[in-house]
C-alpha atoms as a PDB file:
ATOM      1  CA  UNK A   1     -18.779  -9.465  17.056  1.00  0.00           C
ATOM      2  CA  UNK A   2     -20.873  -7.783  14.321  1.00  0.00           C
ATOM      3  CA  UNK A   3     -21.994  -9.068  11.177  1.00  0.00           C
ATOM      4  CA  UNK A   4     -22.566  -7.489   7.887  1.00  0.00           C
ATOM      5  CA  UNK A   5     -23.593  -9.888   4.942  1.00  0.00           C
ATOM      6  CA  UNK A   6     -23.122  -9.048   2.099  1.00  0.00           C
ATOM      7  CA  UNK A   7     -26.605  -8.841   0.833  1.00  0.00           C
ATOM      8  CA  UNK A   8     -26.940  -5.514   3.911  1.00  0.00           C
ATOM      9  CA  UNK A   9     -24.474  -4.063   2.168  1.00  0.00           C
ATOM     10  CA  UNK A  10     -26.088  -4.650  -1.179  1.00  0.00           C
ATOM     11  CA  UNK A  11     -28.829  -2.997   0.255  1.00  0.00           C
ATOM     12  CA  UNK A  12     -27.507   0.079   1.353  1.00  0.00           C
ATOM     13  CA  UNK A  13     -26.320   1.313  -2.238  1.00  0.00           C
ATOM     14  CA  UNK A  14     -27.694   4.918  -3.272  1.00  0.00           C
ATOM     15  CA  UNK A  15     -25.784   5.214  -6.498  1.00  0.00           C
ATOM     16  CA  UNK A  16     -25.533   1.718  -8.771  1.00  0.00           C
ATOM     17  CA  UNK A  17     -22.378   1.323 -10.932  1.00  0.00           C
ATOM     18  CA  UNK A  18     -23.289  -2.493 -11.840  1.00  0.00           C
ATOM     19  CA  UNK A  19     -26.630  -2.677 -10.823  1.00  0.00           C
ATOM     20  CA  UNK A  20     -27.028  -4.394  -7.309  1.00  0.00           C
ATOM     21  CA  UNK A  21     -23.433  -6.236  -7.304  1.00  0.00           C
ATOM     22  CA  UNK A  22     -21.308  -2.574  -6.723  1.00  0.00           C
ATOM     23  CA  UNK A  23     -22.432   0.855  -5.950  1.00  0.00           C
ATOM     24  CA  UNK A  24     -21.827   3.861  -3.981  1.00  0.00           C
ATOM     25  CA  UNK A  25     -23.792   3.183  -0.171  1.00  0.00           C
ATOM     26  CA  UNK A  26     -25.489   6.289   1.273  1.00  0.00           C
ATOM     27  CA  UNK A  27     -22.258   7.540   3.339  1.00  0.00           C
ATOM     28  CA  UNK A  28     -23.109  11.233   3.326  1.00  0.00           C
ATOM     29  CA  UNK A  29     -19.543  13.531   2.802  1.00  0.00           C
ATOM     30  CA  UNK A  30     -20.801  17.215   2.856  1.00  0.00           C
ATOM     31  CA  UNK A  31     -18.370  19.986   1.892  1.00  0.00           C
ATOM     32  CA  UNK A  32     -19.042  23.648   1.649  1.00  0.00           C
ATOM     33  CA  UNK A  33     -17.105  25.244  -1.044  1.00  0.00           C
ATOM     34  CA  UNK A  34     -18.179  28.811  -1.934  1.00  0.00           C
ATOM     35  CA  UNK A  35     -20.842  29.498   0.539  1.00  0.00           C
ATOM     36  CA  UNK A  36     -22.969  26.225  -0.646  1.00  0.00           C
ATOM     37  CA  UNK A  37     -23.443  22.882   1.028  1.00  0.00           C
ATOM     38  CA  UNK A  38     -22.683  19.904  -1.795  1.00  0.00           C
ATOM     39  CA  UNK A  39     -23.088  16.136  -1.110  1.00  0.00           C
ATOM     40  CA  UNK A  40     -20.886  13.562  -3.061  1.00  0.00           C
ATOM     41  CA  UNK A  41     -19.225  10.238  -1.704  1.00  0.00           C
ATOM     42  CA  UNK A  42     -20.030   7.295  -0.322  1.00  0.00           C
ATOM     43  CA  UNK A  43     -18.535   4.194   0.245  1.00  0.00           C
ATOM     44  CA  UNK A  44     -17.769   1.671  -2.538  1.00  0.00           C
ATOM     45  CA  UNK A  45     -19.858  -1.723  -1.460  1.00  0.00           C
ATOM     46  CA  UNK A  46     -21.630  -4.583  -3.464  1.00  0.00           C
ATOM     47  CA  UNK A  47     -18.390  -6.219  -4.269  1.00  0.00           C
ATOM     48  CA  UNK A  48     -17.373  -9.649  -2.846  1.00  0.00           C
ATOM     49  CA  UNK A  49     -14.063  -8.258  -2.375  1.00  0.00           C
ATOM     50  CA  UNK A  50     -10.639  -6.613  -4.853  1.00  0.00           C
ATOM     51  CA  UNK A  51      -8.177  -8.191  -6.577  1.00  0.00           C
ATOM     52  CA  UNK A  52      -4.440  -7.038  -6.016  1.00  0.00           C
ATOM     53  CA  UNK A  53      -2.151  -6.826  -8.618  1.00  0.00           C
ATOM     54  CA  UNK A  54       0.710  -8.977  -7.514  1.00  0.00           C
ATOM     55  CA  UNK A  55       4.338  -7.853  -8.701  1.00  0.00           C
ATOM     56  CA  UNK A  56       6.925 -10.632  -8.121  1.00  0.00           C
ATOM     57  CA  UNK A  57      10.425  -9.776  -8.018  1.00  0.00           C
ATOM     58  CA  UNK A  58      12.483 -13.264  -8.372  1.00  0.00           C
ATOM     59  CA  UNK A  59      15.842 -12.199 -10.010  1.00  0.00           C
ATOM     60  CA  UNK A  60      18.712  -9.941  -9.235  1.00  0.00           C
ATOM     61  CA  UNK A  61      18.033  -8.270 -12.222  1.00  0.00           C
ATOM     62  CA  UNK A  62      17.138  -4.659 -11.634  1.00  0.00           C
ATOM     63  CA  UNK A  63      13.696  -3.802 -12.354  1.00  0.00           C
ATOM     64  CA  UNK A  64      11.298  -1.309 -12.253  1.00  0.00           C
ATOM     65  CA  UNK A  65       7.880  -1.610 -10.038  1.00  0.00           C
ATOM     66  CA  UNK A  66       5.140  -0.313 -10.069  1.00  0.00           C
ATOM     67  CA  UNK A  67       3.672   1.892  -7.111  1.00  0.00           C
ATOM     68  CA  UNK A  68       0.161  -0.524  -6.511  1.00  0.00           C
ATOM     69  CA  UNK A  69      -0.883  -3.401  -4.798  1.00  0.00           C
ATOM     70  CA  UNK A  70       1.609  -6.465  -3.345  1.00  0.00           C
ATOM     71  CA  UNK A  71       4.930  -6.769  -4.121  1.00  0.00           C
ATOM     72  CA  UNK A  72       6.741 -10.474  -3.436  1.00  0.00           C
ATOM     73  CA  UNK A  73      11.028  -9.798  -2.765  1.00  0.00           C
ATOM     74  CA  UNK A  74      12.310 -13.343  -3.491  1.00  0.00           C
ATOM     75  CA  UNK A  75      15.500 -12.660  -4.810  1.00  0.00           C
ATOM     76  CA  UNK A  76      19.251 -12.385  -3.113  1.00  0.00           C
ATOM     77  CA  UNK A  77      20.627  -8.915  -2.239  1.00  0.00           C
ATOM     78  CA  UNK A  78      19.700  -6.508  -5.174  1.00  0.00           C
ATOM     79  CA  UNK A  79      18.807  -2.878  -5.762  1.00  0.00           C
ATOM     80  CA  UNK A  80      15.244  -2.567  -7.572  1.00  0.00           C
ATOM     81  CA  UNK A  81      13.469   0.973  -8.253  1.00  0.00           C
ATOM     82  CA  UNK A  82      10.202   2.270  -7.562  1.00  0.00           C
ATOM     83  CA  UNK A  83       7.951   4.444 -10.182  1.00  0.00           C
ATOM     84  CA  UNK A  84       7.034   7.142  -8.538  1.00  0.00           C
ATOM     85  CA  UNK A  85       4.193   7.083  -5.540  1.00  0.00           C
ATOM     86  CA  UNK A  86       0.771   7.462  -6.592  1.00  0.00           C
ATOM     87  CA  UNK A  87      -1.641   9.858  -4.253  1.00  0.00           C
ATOM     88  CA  UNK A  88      -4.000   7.277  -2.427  1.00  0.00           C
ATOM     89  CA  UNK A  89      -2.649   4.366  -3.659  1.00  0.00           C
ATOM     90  CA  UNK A  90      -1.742   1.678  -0.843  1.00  0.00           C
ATOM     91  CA  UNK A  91       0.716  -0.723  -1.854  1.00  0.00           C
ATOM     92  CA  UNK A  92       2.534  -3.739   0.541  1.00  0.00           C
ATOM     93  CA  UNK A  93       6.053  -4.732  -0.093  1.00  0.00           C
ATOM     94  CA  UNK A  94       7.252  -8.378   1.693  1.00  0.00           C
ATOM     95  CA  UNK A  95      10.498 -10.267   1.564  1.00  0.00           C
ATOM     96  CA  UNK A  96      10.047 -13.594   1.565  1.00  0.00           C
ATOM     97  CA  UNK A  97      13.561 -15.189   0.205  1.00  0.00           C
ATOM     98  CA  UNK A  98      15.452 -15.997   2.919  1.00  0.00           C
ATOM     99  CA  UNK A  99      18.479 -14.063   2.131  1.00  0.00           C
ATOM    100  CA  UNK A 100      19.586 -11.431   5.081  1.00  0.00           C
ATOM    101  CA  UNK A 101      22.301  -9.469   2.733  1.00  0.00           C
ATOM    102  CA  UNK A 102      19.684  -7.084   2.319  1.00  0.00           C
ATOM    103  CA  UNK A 103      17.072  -5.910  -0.663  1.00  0.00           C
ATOM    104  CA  UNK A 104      17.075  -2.223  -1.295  1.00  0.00           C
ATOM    105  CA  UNK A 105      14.121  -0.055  -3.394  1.00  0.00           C
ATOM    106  CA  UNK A 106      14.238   3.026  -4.196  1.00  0.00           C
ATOM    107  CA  UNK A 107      12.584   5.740  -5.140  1.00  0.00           C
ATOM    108  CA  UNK A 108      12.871   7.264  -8.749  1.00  0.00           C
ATOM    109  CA  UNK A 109      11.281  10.691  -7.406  1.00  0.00           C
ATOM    110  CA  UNK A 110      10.846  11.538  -4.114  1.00  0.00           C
ATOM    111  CA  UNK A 111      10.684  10.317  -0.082  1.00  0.00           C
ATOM    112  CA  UNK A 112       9.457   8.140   1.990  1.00  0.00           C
ATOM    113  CA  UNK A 113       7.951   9.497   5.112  1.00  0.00           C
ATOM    114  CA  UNK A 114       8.441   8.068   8.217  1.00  0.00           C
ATOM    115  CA  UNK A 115       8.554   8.923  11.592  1.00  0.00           C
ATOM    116  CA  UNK A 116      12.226   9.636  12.116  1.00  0.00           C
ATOM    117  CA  UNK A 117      11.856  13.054  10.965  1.00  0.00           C
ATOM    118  CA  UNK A 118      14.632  12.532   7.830  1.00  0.00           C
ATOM    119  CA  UNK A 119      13.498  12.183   3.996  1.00  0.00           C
ATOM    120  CA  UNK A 120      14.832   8.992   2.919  1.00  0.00           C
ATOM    121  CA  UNK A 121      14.330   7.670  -0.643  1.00  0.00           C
ATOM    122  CA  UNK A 122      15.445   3.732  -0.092  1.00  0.00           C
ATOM    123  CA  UNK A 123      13.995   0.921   2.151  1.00  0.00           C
ATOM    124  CA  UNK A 124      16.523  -2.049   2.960  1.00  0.00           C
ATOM    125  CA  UNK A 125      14.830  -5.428   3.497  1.00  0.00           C
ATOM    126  CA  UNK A 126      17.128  -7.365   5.427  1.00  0.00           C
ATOM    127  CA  UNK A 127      15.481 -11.596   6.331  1.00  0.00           C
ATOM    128  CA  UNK A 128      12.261 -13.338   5.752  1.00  0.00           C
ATOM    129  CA  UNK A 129       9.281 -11.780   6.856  1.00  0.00           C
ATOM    130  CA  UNK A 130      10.316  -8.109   6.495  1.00  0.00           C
ATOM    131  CA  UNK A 131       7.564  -6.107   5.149  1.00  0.00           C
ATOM    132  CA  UNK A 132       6.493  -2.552   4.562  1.00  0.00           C
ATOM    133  CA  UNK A 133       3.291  -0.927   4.075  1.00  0.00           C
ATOM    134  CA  UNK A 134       2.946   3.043   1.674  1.00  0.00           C
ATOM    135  CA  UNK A 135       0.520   4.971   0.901  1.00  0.00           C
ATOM    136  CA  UNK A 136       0.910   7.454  -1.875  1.00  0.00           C
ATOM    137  CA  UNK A 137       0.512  10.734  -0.400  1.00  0.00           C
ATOM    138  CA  UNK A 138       1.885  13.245  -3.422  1.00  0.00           C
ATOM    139  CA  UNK A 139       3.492  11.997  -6.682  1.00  0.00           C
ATOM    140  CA  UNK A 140       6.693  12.892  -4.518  1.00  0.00           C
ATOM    141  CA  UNK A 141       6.165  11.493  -0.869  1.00  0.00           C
ATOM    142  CA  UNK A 142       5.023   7.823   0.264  1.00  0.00           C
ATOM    143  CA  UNK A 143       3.711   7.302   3.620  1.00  0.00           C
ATOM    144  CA  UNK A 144       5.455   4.757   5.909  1.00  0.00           C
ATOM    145  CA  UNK A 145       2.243   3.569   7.231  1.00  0.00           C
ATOM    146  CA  UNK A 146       3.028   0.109   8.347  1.00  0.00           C
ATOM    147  CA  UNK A 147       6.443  -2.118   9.055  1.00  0.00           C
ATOM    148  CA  UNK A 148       6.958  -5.812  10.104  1.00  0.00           C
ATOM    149  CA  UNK A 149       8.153  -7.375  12.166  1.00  0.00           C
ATOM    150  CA  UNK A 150       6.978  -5.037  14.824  1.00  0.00           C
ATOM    151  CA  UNK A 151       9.108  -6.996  17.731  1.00  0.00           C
ATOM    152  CA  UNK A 152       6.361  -9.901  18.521  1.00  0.00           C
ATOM    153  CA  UNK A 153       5.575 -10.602  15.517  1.00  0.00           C
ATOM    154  CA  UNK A 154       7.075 -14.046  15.670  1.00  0.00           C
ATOM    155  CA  UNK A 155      10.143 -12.967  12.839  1.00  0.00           C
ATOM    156  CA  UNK A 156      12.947 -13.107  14.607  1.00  0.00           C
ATOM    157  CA  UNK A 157      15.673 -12.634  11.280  1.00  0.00           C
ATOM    158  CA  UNK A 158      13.785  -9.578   9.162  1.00  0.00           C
ATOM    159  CA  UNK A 159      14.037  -6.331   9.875  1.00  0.00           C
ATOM    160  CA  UNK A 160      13.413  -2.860   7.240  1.00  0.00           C
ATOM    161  CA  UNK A 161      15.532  -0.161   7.692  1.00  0.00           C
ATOM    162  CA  UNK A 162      15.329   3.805   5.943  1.00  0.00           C
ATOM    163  CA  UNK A 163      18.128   5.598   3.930  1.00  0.00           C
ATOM    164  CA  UNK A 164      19.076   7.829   1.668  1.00  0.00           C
ATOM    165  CA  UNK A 165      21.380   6.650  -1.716  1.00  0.00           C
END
């Protein structure tokens, strides 16, 4: 198994943001764009690690969230929106009330995209455990790039399922 301490990392910045503790590494990204090579990226490092914001949904109340970080379902059968998707923005969604009646979210603007070819705007959590990973791909389509359980994951009661309202 490789390791890379921190202090490598530290040492591979090219750009500094905040002097040695985050910076841009030397990751080279060239793109030709009107007949002339330019170099920009590289990879964010430095940091000990991010902070998610955490969005906790405990009431039936309906209630807007926000497309970013971790969202906690542990509430009983409700219908909450979701702003609209944000392009490159991950964000993980998890049920953890035990309630199987089922938590829908929907989408203010747009669809999710998954891989059964429809355009659905609503995810159903149904049990404990379910979860759902998105990635902002427009401000109008999210990315189904993750769902649990997966069949061995050891959840034997959650499940998500896809729909349109």
């Amino acid at each position: 198994m490789a390791v890379l301490a921190l202090e490598t990392l530290r040492n591979t910045i090219r750009t500094q943001i905040y002097g040695r503790r985050l910076g841009l590494d030397q990751t080279k990204d060239e793109i030709t764009t009107f007949g002339g090579t330019q170099m920009r990226g590289g990879f964010l490092v430095g940091h000990m690690g991010q902070k998610l914001p955490i969005q906790y949904v405990g009431t039936t109340a309906a209630s807007t969230l926000y497309f970013s970080g971790f969202i906690e379902l542990a509430t009983a059968a409700s219908t909450q929106t979701f702003n609209a998707p944000i392009p490159g923005v991950e964000v993980i969604i998890t049920q953890t009330a035990t309630s199987t009646a089922g938590i829908q979210l929907r989408l203010t603007n747009g669809n999710f995209n998954t891989t059964t070819g429809s355009s659905p705007n609503q995810i159903t959590f149904s049990g404990q455990g379910a979860a759902v990973r998105l990635l902002g791909l427009s401000t109008a389509l999210a990315a189904v790039t993750g769902v649990w359980p997966s069949g061995t994951s050891g959840v034997t009661t959650g499940y998500v399922s896809f729909s349109t309202y």
